[in-house]
C-alpha atoms as a PDB file:
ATOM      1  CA  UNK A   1      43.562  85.100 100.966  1.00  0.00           C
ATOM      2  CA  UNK A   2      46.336  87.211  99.551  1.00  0.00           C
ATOM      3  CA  UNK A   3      44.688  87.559  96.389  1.00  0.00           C
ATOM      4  CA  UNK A   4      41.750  89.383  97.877  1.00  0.00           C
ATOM      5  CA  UNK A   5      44.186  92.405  98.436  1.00  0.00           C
ATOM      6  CA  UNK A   6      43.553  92.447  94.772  1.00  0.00           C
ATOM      7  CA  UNK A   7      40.161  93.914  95.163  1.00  0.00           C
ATOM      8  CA  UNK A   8      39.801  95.604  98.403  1.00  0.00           C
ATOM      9  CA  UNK A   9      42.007  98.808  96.549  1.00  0.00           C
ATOM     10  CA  UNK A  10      41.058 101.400  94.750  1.00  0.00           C
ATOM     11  CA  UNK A  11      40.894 100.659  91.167  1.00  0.00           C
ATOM     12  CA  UNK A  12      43.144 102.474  88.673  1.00  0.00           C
ATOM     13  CA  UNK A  13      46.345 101.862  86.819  1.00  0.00           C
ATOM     14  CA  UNK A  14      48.611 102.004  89.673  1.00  0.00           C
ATOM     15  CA  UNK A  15      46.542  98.768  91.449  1.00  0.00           C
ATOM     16  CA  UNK A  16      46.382  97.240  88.008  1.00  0.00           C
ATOM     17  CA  UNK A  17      49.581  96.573  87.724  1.00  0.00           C
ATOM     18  CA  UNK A  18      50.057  95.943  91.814  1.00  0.00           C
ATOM     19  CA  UNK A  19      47.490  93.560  90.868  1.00  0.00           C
ATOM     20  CA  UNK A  20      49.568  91.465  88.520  1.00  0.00           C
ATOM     21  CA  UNK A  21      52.722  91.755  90.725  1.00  0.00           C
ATOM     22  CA  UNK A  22      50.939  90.711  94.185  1.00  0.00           C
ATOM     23  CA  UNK A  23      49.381  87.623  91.909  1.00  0.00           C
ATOM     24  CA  UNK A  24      52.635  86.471  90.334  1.00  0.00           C
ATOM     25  CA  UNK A  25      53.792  86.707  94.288  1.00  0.00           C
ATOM     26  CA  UNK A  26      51.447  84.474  95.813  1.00  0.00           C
ATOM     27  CA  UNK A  27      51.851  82.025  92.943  1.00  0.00           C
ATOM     28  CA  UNK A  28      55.717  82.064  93.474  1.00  0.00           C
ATOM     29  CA  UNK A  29      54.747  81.885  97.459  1.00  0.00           C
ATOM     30  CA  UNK A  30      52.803  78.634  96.503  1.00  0.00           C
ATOM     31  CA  UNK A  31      55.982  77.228  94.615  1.00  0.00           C
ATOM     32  CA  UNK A  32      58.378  78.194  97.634  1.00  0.00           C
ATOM     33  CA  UNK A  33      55.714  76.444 100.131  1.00  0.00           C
ATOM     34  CA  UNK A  34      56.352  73.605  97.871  1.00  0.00           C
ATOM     35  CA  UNK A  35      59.901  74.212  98.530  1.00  0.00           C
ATOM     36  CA  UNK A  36      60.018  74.005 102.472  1.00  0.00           C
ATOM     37  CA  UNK A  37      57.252  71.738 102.567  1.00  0.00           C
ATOM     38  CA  UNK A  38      59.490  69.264 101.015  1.00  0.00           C
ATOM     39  CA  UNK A  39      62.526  70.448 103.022  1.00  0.00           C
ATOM     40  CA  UNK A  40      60.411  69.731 106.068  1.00  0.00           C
ATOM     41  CA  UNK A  41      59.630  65.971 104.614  1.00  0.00           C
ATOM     42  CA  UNK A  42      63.060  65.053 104.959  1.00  0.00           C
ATOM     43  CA  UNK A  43      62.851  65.385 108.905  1.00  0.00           C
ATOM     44  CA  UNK A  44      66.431  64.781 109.971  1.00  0.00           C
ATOM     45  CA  UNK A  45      68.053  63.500 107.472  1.00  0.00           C
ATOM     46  CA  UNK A  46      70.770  66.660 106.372  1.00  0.00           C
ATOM     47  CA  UNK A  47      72.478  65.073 103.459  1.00  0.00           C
ATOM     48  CA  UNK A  48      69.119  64.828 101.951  1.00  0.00           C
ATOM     49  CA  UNK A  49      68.288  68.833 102.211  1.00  0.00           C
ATOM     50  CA  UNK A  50      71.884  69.686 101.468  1.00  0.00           C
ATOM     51  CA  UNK A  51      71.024  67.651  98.424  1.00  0.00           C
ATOM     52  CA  UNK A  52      67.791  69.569  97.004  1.00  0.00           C
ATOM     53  CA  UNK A  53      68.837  73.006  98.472  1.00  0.00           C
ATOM     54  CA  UNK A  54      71.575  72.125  95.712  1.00  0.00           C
ATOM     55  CA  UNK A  55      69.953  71.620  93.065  1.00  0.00           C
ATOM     56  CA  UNK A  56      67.597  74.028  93.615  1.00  0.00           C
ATOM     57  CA  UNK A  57      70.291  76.836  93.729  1.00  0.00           C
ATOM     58  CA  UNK A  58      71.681  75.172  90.406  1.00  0.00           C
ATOM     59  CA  UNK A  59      68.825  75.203  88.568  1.00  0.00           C
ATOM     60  CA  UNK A  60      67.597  78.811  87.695  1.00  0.00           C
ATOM     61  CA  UNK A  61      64.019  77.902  86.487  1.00  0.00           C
ATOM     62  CA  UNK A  62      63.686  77.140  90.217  1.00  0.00           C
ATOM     63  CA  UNK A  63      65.315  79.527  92.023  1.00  0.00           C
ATOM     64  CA  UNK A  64      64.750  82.496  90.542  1.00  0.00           C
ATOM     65  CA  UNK A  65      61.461  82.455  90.040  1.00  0.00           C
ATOM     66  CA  UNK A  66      60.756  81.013  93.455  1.00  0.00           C
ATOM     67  CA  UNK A  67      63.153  81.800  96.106  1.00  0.00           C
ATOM     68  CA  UNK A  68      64.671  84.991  94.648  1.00  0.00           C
ATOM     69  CA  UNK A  69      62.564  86.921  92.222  1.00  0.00           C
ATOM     70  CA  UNK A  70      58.685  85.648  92.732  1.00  0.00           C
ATOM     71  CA  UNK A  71      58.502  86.008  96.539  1.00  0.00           C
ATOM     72  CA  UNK A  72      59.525  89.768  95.869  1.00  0.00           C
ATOM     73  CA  UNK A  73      57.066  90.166  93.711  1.00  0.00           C
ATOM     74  CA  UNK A  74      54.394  89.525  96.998  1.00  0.00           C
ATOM     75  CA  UNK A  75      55.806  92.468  98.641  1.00  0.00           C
ATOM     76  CA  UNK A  76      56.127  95.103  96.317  1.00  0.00           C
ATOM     77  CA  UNK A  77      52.433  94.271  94.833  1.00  0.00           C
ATOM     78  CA  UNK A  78      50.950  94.824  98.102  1.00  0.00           C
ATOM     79  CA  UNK A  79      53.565  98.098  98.423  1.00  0.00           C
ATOM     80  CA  UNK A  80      52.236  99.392  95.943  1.00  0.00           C
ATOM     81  CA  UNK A  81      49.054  98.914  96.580  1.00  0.00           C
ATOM     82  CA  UNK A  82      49.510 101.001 100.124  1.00  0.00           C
ATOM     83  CA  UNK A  83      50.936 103.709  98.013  1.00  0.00           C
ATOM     84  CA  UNK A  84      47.433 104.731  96.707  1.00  0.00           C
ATOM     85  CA  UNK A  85      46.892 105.696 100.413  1.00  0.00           C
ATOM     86  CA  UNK A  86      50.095 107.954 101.151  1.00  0.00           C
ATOM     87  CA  UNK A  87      48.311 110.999 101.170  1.00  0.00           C
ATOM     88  CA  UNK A  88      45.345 110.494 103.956  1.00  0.00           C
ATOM     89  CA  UNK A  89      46.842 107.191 105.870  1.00  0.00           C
ATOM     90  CA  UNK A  90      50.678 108.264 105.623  1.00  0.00           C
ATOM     91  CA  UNK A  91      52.656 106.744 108.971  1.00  0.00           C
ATOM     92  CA  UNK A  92      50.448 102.914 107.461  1.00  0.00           C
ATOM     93  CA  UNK A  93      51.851 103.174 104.292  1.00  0.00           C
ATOM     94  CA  UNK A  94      55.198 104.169 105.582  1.00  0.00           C
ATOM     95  CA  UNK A  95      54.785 101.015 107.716  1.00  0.00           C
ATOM     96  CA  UNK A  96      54.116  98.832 104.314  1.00  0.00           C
ATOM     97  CA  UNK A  97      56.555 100.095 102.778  1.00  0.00           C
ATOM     98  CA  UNK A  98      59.357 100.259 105.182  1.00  0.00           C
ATOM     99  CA  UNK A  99      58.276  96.490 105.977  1.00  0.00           C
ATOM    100  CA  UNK A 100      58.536  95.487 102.833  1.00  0.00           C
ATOM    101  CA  UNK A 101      61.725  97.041 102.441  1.00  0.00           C
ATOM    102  CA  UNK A 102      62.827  95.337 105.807  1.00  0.00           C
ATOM    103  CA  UNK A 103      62.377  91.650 104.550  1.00  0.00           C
ATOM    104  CA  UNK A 104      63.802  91.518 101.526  1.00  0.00           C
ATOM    105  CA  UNK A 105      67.066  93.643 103.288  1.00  0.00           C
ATOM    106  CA  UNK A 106      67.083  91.226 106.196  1.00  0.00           C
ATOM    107  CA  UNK A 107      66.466  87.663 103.416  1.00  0.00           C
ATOM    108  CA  UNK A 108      69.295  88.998 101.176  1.00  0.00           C
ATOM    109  CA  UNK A 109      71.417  91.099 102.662  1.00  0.00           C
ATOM    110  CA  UNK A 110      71.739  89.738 106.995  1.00  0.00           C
ATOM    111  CA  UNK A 111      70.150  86.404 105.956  1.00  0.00           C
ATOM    112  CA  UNK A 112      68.543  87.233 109.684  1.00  0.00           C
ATOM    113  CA  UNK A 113      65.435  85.479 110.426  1.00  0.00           C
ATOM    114  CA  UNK A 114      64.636  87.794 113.514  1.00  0.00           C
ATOM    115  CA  UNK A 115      65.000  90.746 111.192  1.00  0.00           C
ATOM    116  CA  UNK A 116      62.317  89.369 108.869  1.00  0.00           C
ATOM    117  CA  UNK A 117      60.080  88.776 111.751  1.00  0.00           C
ATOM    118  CA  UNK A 118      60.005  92.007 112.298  1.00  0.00           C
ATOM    119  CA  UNK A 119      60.366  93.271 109.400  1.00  0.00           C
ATOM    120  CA  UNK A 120      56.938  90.877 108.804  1.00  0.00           C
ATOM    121  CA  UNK A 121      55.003  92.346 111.590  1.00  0.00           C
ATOM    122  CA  UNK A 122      55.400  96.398 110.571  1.00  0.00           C
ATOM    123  CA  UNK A 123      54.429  95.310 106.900  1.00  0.00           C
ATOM    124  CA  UNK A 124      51.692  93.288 108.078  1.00  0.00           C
ATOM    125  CA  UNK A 125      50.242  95.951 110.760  1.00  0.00           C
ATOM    126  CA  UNK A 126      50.602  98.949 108.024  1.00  0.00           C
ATOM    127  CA  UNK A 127      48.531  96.454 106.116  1.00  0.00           C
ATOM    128  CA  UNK A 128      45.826  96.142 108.734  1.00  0.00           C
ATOM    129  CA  UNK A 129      45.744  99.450 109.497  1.00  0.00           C
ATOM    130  CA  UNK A 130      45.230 100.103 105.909  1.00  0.00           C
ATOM    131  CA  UNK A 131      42.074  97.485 105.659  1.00  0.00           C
ATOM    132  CA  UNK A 132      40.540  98.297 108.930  1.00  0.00           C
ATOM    133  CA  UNK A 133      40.769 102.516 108.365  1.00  0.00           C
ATOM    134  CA  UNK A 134      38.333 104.517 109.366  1.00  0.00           C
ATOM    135  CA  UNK A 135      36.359 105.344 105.644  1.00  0.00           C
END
């Protein structure tokens, strides 16, 4: 469903290259779904998530690309996508923007789930209001 953000833009060189970023993003979304779906597998069992959650922070061809880096890339794609849009539909974009900005501030820096929840519902209504304008 993400990836259909892909073609609901304007095309030009700006969205091409959103393009690639929002794509590299969901596939590093899929890898971190992965992630905490495996997490999740281990039910109650602590030592065993203390366990991966290790080696997942010592191995960079992991964690980088999927918890760090990738994930990111989701968020700015779809930023600047919304940029195209700054001009006519300005408070939405803000929204996006400011949204995205919000999650990544609130996953790296507070390490505040609330935050992100938030932060997740401006970015996602900027988005809608973005899809659903009035043409």
């Amino acid at each position: 469903m993400l990836l259909s953000f892909n073609y609901v833009f304007p095309k030009n060189k700006l969205n091409s290259f959103a393009s690639i970023l929002t794509t590299l993003g969901v596939i590093a979304h899929i890898g971190l779904c992965t992630i905490d779906f495996i997490m999740w597998s281990f039910e109650d069992n602590d030592n065993a998530k203390a366990e991966l959650s290790y080696q997942i922070r010592n191995t960079p061809s992991l964690f980088y690309p999927f918890i760090v880096i990738g994930p990111s890339l989701l968020f700015i794609g779809l930023s600047m996508h919304a940029l195209n849009f700054i001009k006519t539909y300005f408070i939405a974009v803000l929204m996006v923007v400011m949204g995205s900005v919000a999650i990544g501030f609130s996953f790296f820096v507070l390490k505040d789930g609330i935050y992100m929840l938030l932060g997740c519902l401006f970015f996602v209504l900027g988005l809608g209001l973005l899809l659903y304008r009035k043409k």
